[in-house]
N, C-alpha and C. Protein backbone atom coordinates (compact mmCIF):
# COMPACT_ATOMS: atom_id res chain seq x y z
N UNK A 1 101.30 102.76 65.06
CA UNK A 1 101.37 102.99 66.50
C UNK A 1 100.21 102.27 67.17
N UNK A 2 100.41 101.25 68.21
CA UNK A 2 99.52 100.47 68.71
C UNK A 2 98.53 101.88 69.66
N UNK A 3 97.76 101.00 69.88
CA UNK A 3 96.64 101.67 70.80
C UNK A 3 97.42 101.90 72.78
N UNK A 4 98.38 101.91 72.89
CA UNK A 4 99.02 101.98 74.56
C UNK A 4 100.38 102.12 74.14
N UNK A 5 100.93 102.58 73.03
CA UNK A 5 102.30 102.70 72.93
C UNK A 5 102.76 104.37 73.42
N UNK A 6 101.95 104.99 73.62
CA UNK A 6 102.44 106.22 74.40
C UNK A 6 102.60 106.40 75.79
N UNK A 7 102.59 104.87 76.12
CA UNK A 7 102.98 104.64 77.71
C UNK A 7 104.27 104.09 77.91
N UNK A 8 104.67 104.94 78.76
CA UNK A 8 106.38 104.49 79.22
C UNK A 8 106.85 103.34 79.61
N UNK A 9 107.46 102.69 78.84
CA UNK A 9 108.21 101.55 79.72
C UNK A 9 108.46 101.45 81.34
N UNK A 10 108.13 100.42 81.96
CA UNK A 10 108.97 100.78 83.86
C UNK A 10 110.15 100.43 83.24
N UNK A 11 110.89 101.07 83.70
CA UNK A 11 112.55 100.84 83.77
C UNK A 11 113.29 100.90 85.02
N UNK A 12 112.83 101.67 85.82
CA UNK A 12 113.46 101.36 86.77
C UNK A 12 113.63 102.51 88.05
N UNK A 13 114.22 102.54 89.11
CA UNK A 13 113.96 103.09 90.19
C UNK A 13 114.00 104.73 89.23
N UNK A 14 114.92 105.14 88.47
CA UNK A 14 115.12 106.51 87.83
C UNK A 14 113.80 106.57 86.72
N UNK A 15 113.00 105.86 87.04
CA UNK A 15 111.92 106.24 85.41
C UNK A 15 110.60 106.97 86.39
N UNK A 16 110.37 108.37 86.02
CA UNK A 16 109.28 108.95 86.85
C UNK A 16 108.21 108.19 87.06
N UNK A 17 107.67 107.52 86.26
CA UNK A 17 106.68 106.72 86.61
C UNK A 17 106.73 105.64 87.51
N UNK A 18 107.45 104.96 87.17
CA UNK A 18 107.70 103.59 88.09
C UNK A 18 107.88 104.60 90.07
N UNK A 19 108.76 105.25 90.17
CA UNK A 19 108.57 105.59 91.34
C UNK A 19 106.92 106.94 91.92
N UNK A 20 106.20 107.19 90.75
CA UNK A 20 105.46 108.19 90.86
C UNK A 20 104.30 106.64 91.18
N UNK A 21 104.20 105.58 90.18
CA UNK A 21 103.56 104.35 90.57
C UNK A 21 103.36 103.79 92.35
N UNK A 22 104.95 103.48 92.53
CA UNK A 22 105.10 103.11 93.81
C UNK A 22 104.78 104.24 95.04
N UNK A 23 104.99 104.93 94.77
CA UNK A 23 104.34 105.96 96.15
C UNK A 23 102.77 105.89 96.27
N UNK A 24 102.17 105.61 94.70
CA UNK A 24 100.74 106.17 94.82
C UNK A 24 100.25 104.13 95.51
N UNK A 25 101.00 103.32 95.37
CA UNK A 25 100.29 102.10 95.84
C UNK A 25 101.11 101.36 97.31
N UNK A 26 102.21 102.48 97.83
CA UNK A 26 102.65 101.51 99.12
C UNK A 26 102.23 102.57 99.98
N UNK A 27 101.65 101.88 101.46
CA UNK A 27 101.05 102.44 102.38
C UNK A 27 101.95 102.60 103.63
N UNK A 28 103.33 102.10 103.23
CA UNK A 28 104.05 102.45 104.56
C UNK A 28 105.19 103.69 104.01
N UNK A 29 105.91 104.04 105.30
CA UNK A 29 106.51 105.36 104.93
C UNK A 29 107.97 105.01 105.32
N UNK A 30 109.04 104.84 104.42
CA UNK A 30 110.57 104.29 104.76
C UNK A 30 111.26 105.35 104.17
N UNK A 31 111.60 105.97 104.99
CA UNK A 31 112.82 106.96 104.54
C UNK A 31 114.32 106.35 103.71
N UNK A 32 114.71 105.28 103.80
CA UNK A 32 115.69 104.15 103.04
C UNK A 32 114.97 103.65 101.69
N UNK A 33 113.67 104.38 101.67
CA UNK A 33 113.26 103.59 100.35
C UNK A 33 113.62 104.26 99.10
N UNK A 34 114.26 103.81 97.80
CA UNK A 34 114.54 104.25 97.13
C UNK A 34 113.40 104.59 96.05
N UNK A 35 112.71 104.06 95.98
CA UNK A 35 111.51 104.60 95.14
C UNK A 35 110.45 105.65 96.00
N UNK A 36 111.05 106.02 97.22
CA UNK A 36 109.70 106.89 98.04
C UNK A 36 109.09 106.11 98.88
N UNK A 37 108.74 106.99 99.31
CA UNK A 37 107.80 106.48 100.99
C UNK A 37 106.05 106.87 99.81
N UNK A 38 105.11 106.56 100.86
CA UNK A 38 103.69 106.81 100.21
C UNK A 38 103.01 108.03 100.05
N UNK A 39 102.29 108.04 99.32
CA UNK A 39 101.76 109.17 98.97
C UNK A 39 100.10 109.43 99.06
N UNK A 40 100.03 110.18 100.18
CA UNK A 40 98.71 110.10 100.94
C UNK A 40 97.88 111.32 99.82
N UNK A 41 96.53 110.82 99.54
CA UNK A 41 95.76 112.19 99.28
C UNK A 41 95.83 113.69 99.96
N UNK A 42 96.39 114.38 99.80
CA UNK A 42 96.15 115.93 100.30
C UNK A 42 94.92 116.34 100.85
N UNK A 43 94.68 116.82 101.92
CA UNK A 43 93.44 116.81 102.85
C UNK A 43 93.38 118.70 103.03
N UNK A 44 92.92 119.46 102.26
CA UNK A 44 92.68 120.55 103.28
C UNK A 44 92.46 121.43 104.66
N UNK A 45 93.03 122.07 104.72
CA UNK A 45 93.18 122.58 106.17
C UNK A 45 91.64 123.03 106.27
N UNK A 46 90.87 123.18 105.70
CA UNK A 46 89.31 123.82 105.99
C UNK A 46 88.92 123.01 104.77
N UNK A 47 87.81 121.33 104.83
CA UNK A 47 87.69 121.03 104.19
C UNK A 47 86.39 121.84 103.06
N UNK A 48 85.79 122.30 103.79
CA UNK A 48 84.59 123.52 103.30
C UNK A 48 85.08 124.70 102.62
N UNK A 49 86.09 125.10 103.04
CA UNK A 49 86.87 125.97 102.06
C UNK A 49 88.40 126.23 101.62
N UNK A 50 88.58 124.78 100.86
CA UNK A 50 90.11 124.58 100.54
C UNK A 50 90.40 126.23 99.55
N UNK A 51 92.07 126.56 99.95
CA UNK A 51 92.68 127.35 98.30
C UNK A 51 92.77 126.92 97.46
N UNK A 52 93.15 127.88 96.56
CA UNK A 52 93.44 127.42 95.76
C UNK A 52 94.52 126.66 95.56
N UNK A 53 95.74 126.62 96.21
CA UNK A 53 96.55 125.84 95.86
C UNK A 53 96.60 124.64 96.33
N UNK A 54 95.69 124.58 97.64
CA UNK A 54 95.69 122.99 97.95
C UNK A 54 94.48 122.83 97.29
N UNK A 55 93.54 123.29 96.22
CA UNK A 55 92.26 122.15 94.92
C UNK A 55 93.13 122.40 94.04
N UNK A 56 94.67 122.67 93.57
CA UNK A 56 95.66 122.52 92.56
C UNK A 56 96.42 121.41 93.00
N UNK A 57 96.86 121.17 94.35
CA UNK A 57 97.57 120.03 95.01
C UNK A 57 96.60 119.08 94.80
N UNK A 58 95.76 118.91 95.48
CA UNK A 58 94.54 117.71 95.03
C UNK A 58 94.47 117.32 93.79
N UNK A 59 93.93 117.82 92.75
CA UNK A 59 93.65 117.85 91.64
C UNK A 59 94.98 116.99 90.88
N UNK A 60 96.43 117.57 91.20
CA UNK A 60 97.40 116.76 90.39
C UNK A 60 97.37 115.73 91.21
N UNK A 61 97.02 115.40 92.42
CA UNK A 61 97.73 113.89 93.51
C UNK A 61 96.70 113.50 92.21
N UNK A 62 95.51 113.69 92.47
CA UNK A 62 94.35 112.55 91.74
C UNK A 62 95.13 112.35 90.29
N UNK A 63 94.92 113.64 89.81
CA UNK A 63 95.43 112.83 87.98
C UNK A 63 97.02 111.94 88.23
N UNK A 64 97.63 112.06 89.05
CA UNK A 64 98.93 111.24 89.25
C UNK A 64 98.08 109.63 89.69
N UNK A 65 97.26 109.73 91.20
CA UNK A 65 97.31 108.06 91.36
C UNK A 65 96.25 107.66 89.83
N UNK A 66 95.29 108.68 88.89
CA UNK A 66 94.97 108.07 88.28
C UNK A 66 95.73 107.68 87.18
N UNK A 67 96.60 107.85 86.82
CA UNK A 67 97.90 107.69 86.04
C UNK A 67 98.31 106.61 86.42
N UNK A 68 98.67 106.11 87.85
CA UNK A 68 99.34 105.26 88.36
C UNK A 68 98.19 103.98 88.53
N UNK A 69 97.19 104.08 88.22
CA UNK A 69 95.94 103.32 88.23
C UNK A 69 96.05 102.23 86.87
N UNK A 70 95.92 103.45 85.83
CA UNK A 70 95.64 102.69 84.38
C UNK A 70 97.07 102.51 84.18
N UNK A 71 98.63 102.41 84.67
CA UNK A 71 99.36 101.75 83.93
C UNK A 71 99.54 100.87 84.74
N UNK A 72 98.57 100.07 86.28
CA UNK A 72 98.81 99.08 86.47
C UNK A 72 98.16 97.98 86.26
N UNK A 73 96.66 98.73 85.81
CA UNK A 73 95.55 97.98 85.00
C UNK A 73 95.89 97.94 83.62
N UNK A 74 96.65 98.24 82.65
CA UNK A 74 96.67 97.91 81.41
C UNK A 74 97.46 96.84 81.60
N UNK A 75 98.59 96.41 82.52
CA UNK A 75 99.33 95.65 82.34
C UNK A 75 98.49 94.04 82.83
N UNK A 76 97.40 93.90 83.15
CA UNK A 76 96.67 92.90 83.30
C UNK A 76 95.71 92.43 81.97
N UNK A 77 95.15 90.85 82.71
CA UNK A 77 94.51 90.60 81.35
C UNK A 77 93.13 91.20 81.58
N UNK A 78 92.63 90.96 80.88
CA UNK A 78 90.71 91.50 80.76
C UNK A 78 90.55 90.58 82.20
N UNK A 79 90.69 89.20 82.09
CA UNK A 79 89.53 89.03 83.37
C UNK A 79 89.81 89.29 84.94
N UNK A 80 91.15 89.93 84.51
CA UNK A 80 92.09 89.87 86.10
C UNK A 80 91.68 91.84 86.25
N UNK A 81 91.63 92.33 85.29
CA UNK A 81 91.06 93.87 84.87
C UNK A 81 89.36 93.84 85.99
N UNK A 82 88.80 93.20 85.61
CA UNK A 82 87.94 92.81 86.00
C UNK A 82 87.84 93.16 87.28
N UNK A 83 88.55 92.58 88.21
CA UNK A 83 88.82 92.90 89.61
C UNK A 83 88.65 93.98 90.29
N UNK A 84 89.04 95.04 89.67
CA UNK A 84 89.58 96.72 89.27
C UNK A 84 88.33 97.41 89.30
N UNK A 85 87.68 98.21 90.13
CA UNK A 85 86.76 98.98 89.61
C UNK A 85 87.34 100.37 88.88
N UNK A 86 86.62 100.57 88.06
CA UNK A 86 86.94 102.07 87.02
C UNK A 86 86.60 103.27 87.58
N UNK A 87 86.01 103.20 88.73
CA UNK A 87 85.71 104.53 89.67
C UNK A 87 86.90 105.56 89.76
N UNK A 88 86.77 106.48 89.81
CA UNK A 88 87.87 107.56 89.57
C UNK A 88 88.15 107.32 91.56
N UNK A 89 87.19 106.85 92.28
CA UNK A 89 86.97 106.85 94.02
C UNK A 89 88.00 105.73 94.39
N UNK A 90 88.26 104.86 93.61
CA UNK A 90 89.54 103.68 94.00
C UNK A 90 90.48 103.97 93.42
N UNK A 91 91.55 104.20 94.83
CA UNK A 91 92.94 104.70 94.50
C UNK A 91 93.33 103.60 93.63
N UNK A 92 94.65 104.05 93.16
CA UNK A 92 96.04 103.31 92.60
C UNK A 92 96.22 102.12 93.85
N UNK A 93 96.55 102.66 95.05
CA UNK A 93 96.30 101.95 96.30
C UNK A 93 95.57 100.66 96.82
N UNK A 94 94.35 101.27 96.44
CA UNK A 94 93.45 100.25 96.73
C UNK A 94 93.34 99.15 95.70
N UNK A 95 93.34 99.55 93.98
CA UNK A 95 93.69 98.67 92.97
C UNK A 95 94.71 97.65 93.63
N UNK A 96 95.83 98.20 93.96
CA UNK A 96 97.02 97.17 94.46
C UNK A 96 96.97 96.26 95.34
N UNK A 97 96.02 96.91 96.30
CA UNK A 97 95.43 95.68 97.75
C UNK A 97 94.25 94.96 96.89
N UNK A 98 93.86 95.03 96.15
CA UNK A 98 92.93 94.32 95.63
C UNK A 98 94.02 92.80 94.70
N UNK A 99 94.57 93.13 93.63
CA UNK A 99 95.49 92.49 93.53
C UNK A 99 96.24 91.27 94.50
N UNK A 100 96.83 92.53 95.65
CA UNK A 100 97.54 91.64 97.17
C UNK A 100 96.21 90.48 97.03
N UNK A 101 95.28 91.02 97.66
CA UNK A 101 94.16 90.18 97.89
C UNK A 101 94.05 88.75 97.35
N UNK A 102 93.63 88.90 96.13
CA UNK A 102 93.27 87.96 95.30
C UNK A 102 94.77 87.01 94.53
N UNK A 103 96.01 87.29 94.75
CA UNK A 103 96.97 86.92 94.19
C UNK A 103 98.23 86.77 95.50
C-alpha cells in the first residue's frame, strides 16, 4: 500500500469529495451548480461566546476545507507544492486562488 492510497479517487460530480472539494474552493454561489454553491467558514452569532454546536459546526467546516486542502496539494509536484503554505489559516480557497494566480 503506497503512502496516499487511502485517498479517494475524484470521480465525479457523485464522489463526496470532489463536490465537498469544490464548495470548499469556489467563491461564488449558483444555485444551477451541480457540485454546490461555496462554502463559507461558519461565523458565530456571539463571537466571544460561540455553542456548542456552532465550535462543532466550525470545527468540521475546518477539518473538511482541510481535507479539501491536502487532496489538492498532493496532487501537485513538490515545487508547485511549494506555492501552498501549510498553515492550517489558508483555506482550501485561498490554496486555489493561489494556483488561479500563478497558472
Amino acid at each position: 500500500m503506497g503512502k496516499l492510497d487511502h485517498i479517494p479517487e475524484l470521480t465525479g460530480p457523485d464522489s463526496y469529495f470532489s463536490g465537498n472539494i469544490w464548495c470548499h474552493v469556489t467563491d461564488t454561489i449558483d444555485p444551477e451548480d451541480v457540485l454546490g454553491s461555496a462554502s463559507f467558514k461558519p461565523v458565530p452569532v456571539d463571537p466571544l461566546l460561540p455553542t456548542a454546536a456552532e465550535t462543532t459546526t466550525i470545527r468540521e467546516w475546518l477539518i473538511n476545507d482541510l481535507k479539501a486542502k491536502a487532496i489538492i496539494t498532493h496532487c501537485l509536484s513538490i515545487s508547485v507544492q511549494q506555492l501552498i503554505s501549510t498553515s492550517h489559516k489558508v483555506s482550501a480557497c485561498d490554496a486555489w486562488k493561489t494556483l488561479e494566480d500563478h497558472f
